[in-house]
PDB file of N, CA and C in Angstrom:
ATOM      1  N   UNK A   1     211.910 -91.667-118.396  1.00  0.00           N
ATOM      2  CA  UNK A   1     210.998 -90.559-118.207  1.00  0.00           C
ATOM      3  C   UNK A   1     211.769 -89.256-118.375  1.00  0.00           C
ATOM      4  N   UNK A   2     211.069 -88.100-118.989  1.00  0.00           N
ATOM      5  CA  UNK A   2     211.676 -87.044-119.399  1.00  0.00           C
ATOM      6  C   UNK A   2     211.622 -86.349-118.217  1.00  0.00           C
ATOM      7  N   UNK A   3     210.703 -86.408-117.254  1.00  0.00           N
ATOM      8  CA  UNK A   3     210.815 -85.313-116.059  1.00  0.00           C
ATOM      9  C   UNK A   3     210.224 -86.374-114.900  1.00  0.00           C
ATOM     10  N   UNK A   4     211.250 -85.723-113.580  1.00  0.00           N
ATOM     11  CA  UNK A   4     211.146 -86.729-112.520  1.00  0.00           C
ATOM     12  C   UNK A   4     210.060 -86.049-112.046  1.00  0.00           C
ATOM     13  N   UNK A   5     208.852 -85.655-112.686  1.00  0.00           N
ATOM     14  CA  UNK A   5     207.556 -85.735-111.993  1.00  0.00           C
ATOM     15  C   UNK A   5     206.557 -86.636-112.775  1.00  0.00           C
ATOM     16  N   UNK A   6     206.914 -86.874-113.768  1.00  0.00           N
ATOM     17  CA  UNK A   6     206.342 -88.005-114.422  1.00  0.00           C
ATOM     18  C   UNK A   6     205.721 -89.398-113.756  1.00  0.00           C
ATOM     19  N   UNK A   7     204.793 -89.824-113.836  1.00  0.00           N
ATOM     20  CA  UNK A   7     204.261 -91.264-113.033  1.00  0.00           C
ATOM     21  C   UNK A   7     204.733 -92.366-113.872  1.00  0.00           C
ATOM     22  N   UNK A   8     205.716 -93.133-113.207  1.00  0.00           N
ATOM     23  CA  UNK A   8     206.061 -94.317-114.152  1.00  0.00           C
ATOM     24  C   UNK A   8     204.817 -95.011-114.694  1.00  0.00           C
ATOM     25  N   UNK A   9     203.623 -95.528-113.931  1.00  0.00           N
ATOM     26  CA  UNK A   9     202.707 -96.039-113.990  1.00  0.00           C
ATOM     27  C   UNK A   9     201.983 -95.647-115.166  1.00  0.00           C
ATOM     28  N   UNK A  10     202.136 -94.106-115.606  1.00  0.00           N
ATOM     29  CA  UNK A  10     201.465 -93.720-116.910  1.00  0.00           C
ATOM     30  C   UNK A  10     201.991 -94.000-117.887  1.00  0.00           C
ATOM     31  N   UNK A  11     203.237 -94.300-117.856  1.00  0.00           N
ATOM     32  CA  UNK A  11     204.009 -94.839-119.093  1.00  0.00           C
ATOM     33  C   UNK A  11     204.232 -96.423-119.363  1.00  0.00           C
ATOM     34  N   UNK A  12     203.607 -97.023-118.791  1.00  0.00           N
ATOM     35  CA  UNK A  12     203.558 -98.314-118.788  1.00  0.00           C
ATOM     36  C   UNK A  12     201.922 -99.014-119.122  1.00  0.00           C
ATOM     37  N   UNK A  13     201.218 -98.003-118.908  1.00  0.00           N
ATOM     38  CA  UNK A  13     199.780 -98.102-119.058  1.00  0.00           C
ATOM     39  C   UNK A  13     199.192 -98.067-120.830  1.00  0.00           C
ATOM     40  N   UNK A  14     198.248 -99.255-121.159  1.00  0.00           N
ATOM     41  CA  UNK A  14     198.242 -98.934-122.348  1.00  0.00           C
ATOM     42  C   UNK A  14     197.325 -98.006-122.915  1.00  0.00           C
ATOM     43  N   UNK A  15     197.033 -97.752-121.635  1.00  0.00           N
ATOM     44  CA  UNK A  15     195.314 -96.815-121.841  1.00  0.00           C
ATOM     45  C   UNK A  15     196.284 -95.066-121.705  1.00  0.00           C
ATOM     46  N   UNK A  16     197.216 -95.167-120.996  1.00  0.00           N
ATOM     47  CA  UNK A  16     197.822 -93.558-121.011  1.00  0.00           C
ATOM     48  C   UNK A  16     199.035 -93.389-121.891  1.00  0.00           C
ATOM     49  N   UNK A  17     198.457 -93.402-123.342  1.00  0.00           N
ATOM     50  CA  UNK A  17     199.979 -93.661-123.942  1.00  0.00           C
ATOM     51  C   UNK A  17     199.695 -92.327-124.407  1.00  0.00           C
ATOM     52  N   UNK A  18     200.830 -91.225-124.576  1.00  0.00           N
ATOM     53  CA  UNK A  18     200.642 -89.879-125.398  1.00  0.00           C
ATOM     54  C   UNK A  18     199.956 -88.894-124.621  1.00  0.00           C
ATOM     55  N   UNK A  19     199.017 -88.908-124.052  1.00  0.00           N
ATOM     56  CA  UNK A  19     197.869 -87.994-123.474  1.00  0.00           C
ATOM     57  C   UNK A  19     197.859 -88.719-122.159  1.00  0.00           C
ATOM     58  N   UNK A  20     197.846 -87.722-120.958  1.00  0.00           N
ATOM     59  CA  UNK A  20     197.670 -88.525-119.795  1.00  0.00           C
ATOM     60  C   UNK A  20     196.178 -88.907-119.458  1.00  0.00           C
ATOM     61  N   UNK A  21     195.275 -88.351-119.831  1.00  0.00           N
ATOM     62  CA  UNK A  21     194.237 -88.057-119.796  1.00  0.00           C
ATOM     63  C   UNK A  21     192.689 -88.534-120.845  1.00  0.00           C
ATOM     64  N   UNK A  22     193.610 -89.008-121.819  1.00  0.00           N
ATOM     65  CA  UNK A  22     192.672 -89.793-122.970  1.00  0.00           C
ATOM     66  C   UNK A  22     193.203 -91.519-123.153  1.00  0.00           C
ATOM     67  N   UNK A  23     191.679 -91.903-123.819  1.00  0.00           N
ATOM     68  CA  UNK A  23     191.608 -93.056-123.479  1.00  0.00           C
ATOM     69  C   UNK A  23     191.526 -93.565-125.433  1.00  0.00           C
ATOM     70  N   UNK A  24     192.372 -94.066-126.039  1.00  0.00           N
ATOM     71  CA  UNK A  24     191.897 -94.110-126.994  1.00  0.00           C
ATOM     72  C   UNK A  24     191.240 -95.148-127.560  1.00  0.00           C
ATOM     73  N   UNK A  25     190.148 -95.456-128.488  1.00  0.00           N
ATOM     74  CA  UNK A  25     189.043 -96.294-129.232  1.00  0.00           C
ATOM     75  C   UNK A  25     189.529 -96.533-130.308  1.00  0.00           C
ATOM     76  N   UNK A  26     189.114 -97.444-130.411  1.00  0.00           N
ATOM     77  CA  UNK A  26     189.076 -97.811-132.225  1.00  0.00           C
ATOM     78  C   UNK A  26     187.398 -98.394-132.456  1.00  0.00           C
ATOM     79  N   UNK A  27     187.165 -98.377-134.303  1.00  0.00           N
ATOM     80  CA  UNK A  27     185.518 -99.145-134.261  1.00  0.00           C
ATOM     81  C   UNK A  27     184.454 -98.363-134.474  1.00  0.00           C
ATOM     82  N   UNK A  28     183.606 -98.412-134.825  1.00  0.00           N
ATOM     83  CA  UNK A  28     182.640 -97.600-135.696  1.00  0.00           C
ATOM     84  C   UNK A  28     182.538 -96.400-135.066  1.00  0.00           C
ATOM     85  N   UNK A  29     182.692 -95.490-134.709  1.00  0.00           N
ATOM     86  CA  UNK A  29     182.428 -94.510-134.217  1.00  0.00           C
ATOM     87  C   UNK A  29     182.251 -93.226-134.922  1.00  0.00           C
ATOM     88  N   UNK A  30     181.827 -92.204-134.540  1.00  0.00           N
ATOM     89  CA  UNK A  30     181.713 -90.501-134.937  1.00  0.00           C
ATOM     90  C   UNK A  30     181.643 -90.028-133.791  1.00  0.00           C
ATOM     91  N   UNK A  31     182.158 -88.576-134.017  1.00  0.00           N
ATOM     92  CA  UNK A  31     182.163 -87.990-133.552  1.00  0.00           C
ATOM     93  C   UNK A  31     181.116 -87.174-132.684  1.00  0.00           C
ATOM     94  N   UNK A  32     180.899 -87.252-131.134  1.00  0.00           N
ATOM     95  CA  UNK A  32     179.950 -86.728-130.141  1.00  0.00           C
ATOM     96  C   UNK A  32     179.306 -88.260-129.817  1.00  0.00           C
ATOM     97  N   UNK A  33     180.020 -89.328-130.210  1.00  0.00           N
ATOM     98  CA  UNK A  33     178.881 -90.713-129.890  1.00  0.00           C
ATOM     99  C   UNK A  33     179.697 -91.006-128.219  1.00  0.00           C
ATOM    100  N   UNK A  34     178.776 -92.064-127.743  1.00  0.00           N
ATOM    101  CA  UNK A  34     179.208 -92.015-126.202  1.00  0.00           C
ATOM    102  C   UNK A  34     179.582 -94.101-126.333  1.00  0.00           C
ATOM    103  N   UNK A  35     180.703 -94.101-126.060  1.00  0.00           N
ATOM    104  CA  UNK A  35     181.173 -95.478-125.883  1.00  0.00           C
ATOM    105  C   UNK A  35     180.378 -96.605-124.676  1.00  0.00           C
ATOM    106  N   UNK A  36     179.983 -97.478-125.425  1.00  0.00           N
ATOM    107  CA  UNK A  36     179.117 -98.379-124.170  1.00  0.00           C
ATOM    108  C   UNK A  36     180.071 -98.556-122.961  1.00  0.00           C
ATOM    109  N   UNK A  37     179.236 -98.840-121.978  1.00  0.00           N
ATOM    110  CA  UNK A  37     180.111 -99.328-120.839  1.00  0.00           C
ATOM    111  C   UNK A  37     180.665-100.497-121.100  1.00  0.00           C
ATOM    112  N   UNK A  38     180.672-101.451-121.744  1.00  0.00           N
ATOM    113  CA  UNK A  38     181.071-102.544-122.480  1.00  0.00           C
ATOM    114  C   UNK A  38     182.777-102.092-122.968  1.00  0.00           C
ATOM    115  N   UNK A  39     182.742-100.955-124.032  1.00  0.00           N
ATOM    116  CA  UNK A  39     184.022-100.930-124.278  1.00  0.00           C
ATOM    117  C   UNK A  39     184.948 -99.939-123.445  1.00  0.00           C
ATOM    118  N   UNK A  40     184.322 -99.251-122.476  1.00  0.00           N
ATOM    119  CA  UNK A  40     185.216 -98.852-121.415  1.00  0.00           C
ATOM    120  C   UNK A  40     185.695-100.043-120.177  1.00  0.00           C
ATOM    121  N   UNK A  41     184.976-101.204-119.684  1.00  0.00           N
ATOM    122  CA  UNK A  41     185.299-102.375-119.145  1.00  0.00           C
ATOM    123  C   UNK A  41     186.775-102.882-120.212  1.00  0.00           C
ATOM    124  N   UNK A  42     186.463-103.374-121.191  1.00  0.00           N
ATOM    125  CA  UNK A  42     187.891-103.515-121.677  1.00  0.00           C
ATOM    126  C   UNK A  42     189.108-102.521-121.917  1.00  0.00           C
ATOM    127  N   UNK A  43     188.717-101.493-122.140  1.00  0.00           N
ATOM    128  CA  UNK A  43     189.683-100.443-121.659  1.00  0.00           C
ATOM    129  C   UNK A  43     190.445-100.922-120.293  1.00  0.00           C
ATOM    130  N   UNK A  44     189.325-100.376-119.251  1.00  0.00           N
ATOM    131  CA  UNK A  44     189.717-100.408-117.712  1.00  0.00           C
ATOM    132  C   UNK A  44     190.127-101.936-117.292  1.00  0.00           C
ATOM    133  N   UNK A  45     190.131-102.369-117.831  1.00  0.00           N
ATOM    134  CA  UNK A  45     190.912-104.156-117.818  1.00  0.00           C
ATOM    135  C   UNK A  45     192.002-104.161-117.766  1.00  0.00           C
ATOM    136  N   UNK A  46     192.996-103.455-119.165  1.00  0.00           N
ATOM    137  CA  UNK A  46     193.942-103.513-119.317  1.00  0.00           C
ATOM    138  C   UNK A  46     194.671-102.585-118.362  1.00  0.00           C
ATOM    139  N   UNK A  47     194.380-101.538-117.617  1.00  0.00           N
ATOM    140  CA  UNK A  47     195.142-101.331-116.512  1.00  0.00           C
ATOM    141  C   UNK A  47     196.186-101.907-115.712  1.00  0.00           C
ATOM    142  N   UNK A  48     197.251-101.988-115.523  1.00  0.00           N
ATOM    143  CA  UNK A  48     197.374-102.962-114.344  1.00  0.00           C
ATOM    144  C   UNK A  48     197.701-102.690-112.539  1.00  0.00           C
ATOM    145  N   UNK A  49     197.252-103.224-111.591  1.00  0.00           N
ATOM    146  CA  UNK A  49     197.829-102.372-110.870  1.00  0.00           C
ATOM    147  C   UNK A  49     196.079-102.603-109.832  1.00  0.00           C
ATOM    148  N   UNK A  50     195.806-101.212-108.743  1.00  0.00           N
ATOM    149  CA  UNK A  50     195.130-101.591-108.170  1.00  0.00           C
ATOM    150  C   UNK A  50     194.355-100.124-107.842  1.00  0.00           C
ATOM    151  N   UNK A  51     193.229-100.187-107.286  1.00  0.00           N
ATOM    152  CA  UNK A  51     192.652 -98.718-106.553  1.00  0.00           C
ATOM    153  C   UNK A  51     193.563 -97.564-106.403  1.00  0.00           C
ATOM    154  N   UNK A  52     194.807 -98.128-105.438  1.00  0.00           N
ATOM    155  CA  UNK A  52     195.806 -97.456-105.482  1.00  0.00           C
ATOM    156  C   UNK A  52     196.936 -96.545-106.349  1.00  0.00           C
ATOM    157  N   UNK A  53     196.973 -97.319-107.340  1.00  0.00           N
ATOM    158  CA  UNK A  53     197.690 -96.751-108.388  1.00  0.00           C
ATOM    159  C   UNK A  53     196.656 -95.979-109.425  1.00  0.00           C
ATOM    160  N   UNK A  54     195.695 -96.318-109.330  1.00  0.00           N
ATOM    161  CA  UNK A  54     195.030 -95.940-110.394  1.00  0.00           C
ATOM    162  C   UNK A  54     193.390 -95.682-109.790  1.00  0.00           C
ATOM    163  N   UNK A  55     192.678 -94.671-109.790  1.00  0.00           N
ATOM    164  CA  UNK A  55     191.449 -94.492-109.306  1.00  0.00           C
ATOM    165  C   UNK A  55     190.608 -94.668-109.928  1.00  0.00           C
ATOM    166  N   UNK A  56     189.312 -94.836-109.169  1.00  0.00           N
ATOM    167  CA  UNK A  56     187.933 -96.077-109.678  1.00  0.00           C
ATOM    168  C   UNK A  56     187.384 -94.471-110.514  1.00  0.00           C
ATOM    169  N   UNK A  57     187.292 -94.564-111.607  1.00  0.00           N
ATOM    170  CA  UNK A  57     186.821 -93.855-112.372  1.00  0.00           C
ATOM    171  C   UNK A  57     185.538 -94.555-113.381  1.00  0.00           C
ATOM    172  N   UNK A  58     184.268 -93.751-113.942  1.00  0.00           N
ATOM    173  CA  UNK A  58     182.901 -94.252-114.236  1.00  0.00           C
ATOM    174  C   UNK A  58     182.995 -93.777-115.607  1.00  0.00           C
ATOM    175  N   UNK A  59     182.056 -93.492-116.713  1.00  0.00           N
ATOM    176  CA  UNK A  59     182.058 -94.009-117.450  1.00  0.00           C
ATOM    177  C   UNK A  59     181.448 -92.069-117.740  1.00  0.00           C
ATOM    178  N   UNK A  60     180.822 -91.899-116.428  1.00  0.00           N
ATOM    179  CA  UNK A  60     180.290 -90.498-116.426  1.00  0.00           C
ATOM    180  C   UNK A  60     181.601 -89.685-116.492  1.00  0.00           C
ATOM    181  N   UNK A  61     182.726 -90.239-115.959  1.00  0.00           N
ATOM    182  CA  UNK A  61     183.720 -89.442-115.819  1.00  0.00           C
ATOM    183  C   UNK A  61     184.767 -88.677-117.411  1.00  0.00           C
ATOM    184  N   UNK A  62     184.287 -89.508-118.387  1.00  0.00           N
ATOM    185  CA  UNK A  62     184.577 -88.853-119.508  1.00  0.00           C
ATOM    186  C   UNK A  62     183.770 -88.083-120.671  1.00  0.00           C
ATOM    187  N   UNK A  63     184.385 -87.935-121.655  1.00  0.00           N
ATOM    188  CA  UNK A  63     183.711 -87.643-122.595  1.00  0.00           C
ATOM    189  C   UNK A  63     183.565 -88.202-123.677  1.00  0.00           C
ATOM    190  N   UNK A  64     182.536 -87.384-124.615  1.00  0.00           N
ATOM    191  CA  UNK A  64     181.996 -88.361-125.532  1.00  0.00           C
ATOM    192  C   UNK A  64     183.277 -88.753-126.151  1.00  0.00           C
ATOM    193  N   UNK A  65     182.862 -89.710-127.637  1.00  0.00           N
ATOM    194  CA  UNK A  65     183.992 -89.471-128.354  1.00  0.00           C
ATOM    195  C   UNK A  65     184.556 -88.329-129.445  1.00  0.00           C
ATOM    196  N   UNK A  66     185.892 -88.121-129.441  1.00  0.00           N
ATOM    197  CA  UNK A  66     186.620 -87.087-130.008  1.00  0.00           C
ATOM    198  C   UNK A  66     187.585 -87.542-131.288  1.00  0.00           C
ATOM    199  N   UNK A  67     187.895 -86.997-131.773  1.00  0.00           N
ATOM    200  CA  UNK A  67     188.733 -87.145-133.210  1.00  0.00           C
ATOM    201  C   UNK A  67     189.873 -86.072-133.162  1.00  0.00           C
ATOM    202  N   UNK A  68     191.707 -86.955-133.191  1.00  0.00           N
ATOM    203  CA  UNK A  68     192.692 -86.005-133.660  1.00  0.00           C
ATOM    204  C   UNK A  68     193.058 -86.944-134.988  1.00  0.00           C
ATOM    205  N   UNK A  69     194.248 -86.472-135.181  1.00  0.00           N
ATOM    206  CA  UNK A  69     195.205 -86.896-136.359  1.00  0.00           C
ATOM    207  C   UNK A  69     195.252 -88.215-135.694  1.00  0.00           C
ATOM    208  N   UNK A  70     195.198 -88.707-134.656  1.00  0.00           N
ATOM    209  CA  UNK A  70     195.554 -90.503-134.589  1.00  0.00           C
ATOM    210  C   UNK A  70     194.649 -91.346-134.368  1.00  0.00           C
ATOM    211  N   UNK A  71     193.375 -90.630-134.389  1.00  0.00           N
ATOM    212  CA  UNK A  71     191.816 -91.460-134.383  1.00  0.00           C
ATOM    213  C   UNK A  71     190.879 -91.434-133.224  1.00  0.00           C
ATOM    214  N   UNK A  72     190.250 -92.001-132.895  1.00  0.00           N
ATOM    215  CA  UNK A  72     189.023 -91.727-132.025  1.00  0.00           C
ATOM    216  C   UNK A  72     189.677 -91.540-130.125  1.00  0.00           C
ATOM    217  N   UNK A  73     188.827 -91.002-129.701  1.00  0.00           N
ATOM    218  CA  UNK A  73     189.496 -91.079-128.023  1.00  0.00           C
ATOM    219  C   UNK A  73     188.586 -90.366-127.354  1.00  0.00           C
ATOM    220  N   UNK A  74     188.721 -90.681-125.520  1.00  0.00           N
ATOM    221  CA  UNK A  74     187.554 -90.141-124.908  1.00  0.00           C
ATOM    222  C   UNK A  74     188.839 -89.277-123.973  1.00  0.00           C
ATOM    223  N   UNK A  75     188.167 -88.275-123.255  1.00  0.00           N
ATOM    224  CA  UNK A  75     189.195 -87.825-122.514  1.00  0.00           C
ATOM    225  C   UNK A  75     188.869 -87.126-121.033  1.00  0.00           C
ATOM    226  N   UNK A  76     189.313 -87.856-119.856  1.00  0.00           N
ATOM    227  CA  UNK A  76     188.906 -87.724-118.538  1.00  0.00           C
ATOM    228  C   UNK A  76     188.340 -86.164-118.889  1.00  0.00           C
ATOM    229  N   UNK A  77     187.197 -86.011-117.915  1.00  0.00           N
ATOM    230  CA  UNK A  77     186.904 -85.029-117.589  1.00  0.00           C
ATOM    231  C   UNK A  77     187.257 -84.233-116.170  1.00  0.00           C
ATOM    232  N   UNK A  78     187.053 -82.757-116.252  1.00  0.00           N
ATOM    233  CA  UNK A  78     187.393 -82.414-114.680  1.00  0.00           C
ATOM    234  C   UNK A  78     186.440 -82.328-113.906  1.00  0.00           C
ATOM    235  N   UNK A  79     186.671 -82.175-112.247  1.00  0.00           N
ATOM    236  CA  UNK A  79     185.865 -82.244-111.973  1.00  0.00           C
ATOM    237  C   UNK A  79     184.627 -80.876-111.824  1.00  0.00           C
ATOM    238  N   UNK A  80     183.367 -81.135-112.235  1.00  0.00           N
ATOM    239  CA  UNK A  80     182.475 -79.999-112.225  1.00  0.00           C
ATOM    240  C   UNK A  80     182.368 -79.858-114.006  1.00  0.00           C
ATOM    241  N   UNK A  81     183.548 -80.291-114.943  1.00  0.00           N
ATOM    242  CA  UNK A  81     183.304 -80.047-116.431  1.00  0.00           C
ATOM    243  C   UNK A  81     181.918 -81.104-116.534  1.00  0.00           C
ATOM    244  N   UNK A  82     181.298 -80.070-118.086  1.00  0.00           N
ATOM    245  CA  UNK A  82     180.257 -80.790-118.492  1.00  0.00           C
ATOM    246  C   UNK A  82     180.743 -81.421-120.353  1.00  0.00           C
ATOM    247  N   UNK A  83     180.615 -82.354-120.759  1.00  0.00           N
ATOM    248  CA  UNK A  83     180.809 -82.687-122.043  1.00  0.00           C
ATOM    249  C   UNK A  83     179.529 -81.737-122.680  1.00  0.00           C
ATOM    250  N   UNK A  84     179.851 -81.031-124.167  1.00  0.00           N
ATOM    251  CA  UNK A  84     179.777 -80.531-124.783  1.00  0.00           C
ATOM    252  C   UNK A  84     178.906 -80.996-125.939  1.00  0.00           C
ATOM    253  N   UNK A  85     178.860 -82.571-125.983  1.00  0.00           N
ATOM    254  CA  UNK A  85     178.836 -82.898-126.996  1.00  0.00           C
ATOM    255  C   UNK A  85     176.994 -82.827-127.439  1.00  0.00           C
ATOM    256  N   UNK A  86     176.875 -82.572-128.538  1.00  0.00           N
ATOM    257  CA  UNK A  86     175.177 -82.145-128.936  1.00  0.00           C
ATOM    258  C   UNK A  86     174.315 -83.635-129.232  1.00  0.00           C
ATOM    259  N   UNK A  87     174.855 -84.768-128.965  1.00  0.00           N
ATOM    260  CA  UNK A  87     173.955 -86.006-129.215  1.00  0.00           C
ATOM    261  C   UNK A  87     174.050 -86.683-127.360  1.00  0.00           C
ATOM    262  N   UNK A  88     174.283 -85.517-126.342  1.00  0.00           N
ATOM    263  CA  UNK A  88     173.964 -86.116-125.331  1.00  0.00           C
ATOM    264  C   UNK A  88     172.128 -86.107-125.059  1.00  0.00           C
TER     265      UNK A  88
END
């Protein structure tokens, strides 16, 4: 870890790789579409670990999907933010 405030747990996670905060997708998608709860369950699968390490987060808690240079991704929201996206 580059800085001892870093969470080991995020770097071991396959869901927090790069971005602490995004979750990335692969699979038909565009941009502003909203991922079934189906493929956030397999997301939140691969976690490992427990309540503790990692908090019970919903499906409301992100956003739609987004597009960089490395492909599709949703990305925690804060709390009180509203997603943006125009096909809600």
């Amino acid at each position: 870890m580059s800085s001892k405030f870093a969470s080991p747990f995020m770097a071991k996670s396959p869901l927090y790789t790069g971005h602490p905060k995004r979750i990335r997708f692969q699979g038909n998608y565009e941009v502003g579409d909203l991922p079934s709860e189906d493929d956030f369950e397999v997301k939140f699968k691969q976690i490992k670990g427990d309540s503790k390490t990692h908090p019970q987060l919903s499906v409301q808690d992100y956003s739609s999907i987004r597009k960089d240079d490395k492909g599709f991704y949703v990305e925690r929201l804060e709390k009180g933010e509203e997603d943006k996206s125009d096909k809600l």
